[in-house]
N, C-alpha and C. Protein backbone atom coordinates (compact mmCIF):
# COMPACT_ATOMS: atom_id res chain seq x y z
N UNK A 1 121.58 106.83 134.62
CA UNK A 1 122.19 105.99 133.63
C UNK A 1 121.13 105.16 132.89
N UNK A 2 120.09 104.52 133.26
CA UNK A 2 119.08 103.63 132.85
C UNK A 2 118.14 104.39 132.08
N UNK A 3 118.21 105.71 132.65
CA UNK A 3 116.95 106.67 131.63
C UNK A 3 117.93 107.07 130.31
N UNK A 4 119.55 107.10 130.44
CA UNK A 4 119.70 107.70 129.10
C UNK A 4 119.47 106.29 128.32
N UNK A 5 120.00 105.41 128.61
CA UNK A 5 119.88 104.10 127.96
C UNK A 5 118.49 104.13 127.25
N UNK A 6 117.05 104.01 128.29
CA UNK A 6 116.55 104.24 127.49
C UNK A 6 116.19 105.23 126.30
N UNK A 7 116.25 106.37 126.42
CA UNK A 7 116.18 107.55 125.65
C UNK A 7 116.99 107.00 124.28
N UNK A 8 118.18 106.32 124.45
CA UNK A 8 118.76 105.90 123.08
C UNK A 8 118.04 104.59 122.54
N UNK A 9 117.19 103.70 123.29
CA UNK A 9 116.77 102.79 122.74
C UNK A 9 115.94 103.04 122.18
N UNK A 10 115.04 104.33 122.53
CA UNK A 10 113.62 104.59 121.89
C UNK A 10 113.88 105.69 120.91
N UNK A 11 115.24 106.06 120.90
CA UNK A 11 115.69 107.28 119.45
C UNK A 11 115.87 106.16 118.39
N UNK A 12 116.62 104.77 118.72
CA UNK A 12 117.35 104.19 117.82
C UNK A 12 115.77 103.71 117.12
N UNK A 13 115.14 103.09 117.66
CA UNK A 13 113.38 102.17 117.26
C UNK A 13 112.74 103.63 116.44
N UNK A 14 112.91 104.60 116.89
CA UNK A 14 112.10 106.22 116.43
C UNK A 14 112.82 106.15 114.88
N UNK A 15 114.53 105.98 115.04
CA UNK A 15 115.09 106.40 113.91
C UNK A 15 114.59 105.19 112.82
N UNK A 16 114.51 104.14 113.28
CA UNK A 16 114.50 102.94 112.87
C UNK A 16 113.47 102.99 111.43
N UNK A 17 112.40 103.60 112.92
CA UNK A 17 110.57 103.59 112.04
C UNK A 17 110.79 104.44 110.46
N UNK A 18 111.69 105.98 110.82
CA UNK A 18 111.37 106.99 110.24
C UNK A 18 112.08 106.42 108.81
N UNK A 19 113.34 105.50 108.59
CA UNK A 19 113.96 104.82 107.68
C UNK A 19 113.16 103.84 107.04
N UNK A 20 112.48 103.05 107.96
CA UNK A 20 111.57 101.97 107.25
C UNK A 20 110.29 102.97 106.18
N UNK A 21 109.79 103.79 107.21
CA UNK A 21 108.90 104.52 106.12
C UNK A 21 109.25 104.85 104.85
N UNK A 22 110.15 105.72 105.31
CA UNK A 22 110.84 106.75 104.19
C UNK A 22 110.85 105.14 103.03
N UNK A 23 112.12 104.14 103.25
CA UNK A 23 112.32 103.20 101.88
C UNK A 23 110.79 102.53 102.05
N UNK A 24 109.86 102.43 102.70
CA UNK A 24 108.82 101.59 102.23
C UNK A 24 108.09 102.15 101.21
N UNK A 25 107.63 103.46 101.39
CA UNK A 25 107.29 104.97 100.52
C UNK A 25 108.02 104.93 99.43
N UNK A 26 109.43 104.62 99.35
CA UNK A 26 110.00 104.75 97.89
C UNK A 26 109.83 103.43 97.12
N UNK A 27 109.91 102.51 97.89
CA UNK A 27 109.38 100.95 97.23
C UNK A 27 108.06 100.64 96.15
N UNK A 28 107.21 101.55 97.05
CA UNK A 28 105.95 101.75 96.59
C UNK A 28 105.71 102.63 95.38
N UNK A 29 106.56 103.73 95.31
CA UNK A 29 106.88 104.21 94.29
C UNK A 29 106.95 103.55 93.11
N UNK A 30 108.58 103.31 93.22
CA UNK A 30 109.48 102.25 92.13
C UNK A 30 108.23 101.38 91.46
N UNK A 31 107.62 100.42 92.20
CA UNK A 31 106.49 99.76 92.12
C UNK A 31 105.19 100.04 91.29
N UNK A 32 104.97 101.43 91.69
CA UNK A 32 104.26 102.05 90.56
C UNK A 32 104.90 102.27 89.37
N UNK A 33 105.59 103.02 89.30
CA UNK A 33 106.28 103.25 88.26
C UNK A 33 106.74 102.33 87.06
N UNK A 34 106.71 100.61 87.88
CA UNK A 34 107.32 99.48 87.19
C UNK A 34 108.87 99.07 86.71
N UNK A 35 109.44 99.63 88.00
CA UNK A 35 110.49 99.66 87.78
C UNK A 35 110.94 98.21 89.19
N UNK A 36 110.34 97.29 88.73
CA UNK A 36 110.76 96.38 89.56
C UNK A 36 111.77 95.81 90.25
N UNK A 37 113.13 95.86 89.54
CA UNK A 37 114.13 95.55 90.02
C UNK A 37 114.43 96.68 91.24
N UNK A 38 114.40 98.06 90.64
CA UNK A 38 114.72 98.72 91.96
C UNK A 38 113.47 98.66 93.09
N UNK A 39 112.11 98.57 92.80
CA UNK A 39 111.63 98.28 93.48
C UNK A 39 111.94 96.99 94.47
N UNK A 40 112.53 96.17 94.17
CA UNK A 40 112.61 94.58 95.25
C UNK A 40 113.49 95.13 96.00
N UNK A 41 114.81 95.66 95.50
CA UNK A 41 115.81 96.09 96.65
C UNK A 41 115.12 96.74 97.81
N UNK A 42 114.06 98.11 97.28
CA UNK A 42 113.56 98.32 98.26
C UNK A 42 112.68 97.55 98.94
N UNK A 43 111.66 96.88 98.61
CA UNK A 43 111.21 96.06 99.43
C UNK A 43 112.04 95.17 100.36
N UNK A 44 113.08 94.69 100.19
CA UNK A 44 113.94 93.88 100.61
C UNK A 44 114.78 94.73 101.99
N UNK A 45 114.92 95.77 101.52
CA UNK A 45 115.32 97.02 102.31
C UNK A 45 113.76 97.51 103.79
N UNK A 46 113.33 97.53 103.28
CA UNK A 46 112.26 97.83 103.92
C UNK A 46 111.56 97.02 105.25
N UNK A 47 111.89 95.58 104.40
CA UNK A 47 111.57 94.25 105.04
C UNK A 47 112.41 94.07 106.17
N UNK A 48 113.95 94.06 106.20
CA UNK A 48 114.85 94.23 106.51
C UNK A 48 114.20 95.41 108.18
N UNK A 49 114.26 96.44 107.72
CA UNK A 49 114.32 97.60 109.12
C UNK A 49 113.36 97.48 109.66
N UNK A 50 112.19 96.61 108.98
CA UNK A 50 110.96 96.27 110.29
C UNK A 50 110.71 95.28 111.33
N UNK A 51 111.83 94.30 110.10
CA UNK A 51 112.48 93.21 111.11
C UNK A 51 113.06 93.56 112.11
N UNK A 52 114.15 94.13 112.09
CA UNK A 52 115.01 95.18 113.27
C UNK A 52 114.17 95.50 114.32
N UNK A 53 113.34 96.17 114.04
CA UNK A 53 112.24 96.85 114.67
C UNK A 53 111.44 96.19 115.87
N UNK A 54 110.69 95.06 115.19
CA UNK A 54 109.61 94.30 116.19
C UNK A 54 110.66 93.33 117.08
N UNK A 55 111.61 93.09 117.43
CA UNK A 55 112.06 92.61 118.64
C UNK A 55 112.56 94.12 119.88
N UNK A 56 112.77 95.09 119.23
CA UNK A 56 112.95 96.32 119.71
C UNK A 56 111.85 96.55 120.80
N UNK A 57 110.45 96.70 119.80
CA UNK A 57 109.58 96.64 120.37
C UNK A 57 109.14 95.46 121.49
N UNK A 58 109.02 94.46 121.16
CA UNK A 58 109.01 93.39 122.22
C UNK A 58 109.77 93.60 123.58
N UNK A 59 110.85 93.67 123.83
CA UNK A 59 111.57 94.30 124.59
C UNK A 59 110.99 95.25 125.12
N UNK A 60 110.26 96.34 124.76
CA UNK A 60 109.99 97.31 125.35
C UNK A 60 108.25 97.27 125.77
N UNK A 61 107.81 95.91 125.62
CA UNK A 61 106.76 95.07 126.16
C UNK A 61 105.25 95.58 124.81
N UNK A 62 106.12 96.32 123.62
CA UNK A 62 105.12 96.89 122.84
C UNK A 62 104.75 95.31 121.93
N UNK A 63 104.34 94.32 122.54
CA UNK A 63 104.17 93.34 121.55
C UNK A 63 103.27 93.10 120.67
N UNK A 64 101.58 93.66 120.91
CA UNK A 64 100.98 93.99 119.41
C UNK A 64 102.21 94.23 118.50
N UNK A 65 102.29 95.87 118.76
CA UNK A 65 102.88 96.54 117.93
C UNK A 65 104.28 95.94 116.90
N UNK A 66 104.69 95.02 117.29
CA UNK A 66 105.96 93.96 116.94
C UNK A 66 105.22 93.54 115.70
N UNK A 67 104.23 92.50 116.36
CA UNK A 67 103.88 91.66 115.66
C UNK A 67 103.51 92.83 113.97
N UNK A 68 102.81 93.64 114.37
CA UNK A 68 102.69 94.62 113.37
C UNK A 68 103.39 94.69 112.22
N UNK A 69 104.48 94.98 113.10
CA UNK A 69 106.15 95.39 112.49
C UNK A 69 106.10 93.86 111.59
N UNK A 70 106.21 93.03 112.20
CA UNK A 70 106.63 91.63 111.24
C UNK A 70 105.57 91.44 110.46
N UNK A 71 103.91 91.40 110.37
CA UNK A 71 103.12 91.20 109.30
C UNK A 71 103.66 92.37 108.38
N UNK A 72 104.12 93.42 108.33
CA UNK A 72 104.39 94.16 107.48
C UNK A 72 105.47 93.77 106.85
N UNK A 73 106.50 93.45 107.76
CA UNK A 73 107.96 93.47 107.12
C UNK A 73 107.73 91.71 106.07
N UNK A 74 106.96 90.59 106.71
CA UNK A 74 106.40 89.59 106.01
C UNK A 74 105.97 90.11 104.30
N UNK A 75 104.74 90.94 104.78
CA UNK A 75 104.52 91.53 103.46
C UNK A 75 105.70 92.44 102.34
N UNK A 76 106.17 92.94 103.10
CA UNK A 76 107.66 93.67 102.14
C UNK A 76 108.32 92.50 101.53
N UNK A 77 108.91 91.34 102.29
CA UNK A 77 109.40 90.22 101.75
C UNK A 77 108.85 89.45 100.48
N UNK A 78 107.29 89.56 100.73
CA UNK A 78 106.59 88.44 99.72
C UNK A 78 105.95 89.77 98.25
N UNK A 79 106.31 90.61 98.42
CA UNK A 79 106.41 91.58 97.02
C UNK A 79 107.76 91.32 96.63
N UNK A 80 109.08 91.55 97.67
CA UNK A 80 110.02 91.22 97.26
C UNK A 80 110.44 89.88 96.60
N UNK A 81 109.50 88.56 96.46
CA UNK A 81 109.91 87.67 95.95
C UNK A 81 110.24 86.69 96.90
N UNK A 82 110.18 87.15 98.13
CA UNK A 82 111.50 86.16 98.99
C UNK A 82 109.95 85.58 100.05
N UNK A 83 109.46 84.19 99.74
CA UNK A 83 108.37 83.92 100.34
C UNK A 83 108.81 82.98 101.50
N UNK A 84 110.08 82.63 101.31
CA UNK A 84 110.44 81.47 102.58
C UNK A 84 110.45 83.04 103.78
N UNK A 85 111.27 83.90 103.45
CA UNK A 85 111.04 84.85 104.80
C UNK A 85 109.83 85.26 105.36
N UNK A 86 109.11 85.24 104.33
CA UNK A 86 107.29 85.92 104.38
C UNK A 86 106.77 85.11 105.64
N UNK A 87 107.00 83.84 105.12
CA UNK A 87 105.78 83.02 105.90
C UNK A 87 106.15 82.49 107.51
N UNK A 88 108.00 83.00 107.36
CA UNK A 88 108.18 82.50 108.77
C UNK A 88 108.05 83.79 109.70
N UNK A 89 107.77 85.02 109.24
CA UNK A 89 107.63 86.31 109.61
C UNK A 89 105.68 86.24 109.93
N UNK A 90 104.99 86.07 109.09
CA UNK A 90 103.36 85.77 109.19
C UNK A 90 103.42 84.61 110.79
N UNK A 91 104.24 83.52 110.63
CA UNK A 91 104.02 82.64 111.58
C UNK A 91 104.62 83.16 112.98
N UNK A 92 105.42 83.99 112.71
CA UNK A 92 106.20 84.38 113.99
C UNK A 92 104.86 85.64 114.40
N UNK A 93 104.25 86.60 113.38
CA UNK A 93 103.37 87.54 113.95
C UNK A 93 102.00 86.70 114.74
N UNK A 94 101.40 85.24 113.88
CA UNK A 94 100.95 84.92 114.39
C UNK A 94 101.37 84.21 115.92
N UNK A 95 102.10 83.91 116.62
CA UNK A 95 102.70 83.62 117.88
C UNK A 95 102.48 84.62 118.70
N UNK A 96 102.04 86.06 118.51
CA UNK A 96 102.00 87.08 119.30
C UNK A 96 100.29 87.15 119.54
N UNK A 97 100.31 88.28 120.05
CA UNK A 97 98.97 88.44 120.48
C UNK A 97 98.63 89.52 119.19
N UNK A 98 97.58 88.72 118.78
CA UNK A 98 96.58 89.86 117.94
C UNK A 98 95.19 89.87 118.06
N UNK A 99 94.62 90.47 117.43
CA UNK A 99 93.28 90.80 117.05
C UNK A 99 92.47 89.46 116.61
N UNK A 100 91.25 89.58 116.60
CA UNK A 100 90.97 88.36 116.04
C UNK A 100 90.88 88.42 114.85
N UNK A 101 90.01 89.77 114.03
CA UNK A 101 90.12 89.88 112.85
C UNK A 101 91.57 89.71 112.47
N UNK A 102 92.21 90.48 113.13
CA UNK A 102 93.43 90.86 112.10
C UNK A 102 95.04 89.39 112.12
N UNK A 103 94.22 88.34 113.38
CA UNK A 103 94.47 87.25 113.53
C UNK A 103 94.28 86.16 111.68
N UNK A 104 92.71 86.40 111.51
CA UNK A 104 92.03 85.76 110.07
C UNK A 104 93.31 85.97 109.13
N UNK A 105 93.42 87.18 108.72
CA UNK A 105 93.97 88.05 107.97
C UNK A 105 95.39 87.87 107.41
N UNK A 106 95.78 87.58 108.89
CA UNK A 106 97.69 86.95 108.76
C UNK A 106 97.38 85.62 108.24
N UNK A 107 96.24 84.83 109.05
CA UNK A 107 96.32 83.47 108.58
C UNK A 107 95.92 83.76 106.65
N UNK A 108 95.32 84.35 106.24
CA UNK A 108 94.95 84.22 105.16
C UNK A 108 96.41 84.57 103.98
N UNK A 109 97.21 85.65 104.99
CA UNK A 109 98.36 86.22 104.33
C UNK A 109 99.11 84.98 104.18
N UNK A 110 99.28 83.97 105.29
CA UNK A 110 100.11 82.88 105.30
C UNK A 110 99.93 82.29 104.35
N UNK A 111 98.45 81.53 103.90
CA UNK A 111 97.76 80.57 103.29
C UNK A 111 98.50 80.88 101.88
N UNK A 112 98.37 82.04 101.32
CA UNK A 112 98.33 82.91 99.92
C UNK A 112 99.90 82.36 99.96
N UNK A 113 100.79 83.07 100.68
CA UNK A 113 102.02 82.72 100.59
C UNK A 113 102.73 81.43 100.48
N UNK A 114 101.97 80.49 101.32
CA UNK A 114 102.56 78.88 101.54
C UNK A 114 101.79 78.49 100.02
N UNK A 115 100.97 78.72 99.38
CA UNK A 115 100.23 78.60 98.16
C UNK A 115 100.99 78.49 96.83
N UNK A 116 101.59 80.14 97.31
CA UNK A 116 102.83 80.45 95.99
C UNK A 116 104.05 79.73 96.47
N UNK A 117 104.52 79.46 97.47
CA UNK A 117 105.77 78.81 97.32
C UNK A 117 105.30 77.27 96.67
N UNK A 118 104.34 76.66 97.13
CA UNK A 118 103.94 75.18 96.69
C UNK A 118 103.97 75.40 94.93
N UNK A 119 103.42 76.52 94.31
CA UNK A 119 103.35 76.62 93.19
C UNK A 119 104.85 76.86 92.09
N UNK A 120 105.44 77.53 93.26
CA UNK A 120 106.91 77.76 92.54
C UNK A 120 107.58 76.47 92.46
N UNK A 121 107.61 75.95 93.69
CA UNK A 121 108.25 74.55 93.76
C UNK A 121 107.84 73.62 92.64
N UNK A 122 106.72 73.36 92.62
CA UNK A 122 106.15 72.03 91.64
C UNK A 122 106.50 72.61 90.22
N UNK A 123 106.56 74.19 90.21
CA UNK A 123 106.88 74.30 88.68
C UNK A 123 108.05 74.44 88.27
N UNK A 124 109.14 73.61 89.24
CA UNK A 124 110.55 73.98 88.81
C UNK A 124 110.73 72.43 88.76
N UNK A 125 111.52 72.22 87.09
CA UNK A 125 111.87 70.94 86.70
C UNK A 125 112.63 70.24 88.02
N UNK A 126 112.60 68.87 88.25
CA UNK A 126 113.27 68.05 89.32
C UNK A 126 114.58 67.74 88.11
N UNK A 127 115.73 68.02 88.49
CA UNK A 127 116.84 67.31 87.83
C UNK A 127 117.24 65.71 88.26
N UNK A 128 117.70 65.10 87.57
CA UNK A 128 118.01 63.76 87.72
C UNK A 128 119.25 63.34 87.65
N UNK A 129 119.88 62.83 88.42
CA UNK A 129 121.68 62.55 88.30
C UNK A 129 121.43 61.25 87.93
N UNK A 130 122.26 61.16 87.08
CA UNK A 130 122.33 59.64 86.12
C UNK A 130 123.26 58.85 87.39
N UNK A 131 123.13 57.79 87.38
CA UNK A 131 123.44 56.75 87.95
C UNK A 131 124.90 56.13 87.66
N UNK A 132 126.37 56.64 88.85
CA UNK A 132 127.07 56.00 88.41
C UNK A 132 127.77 55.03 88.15
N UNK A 133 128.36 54.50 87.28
CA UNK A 133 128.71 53.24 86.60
C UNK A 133 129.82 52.93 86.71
């Protein structure tokens, strides 16, 4: 009973991967092509099944490999636009065990990202509610 269990946990993470590729591959596409809007879905899509993914892995004690999963799926997010997910995905890969280089690297991915959100923020007018009377 415990071996089919696993056998379906490691088809479902197998099927998981082969989906994330496949839309990350077409993202990248779209992307070239400049077709941005369909490109974000996929990124967003993409971001999405790698997320899925690296607690899969964790569980199955593959925790590099997680963290992997989330600097990537981080990166799918912050093409996609969506940088609040990016950076808590970079911070969560950094919590795992990595590399040292590839430790720099996330931190640098973070930096870039917490950068552009500071930049989006300050460049969006503050509205003011008038004072009522």
């Amino acid at each position: 009973m415990a071996k089919e269990k696993i056998k379906r946990a490691v088809a479902l993470v197998e099927e998981l991967m082969a989906e994330a590729s496949f839309v990350l591959s077409k993202a990248q596409v779209f992307q070239a092509m400049e077709m941005g809007e369909t490109a974000q879905t996929l990124w967003l899509s993409a971001a999405s099944l790698q997320e899925r993914i690296a607690p899969l892995l964790d569980a199955d004690g593959e925790t590099l490999e997680a963290a992997v999963y989330r600097m990537s799926a981080a990166s799918c997010y912050e093409k996609a636009g969506d940088l609040g997910r990016a950076v808590n995905l970079y911070q969560a890969a950094l919590a795992g065990p990595l590399r040292e280089a590839t430790r720099k690297e996330v931190q640098e991915m973070l930096a870039t990202s917490l950068a552009r959100m500071k930049a989006a923020s300050s460049g969006r007018k503050t509205r003011r509610v008038a004072p009522a009377s």
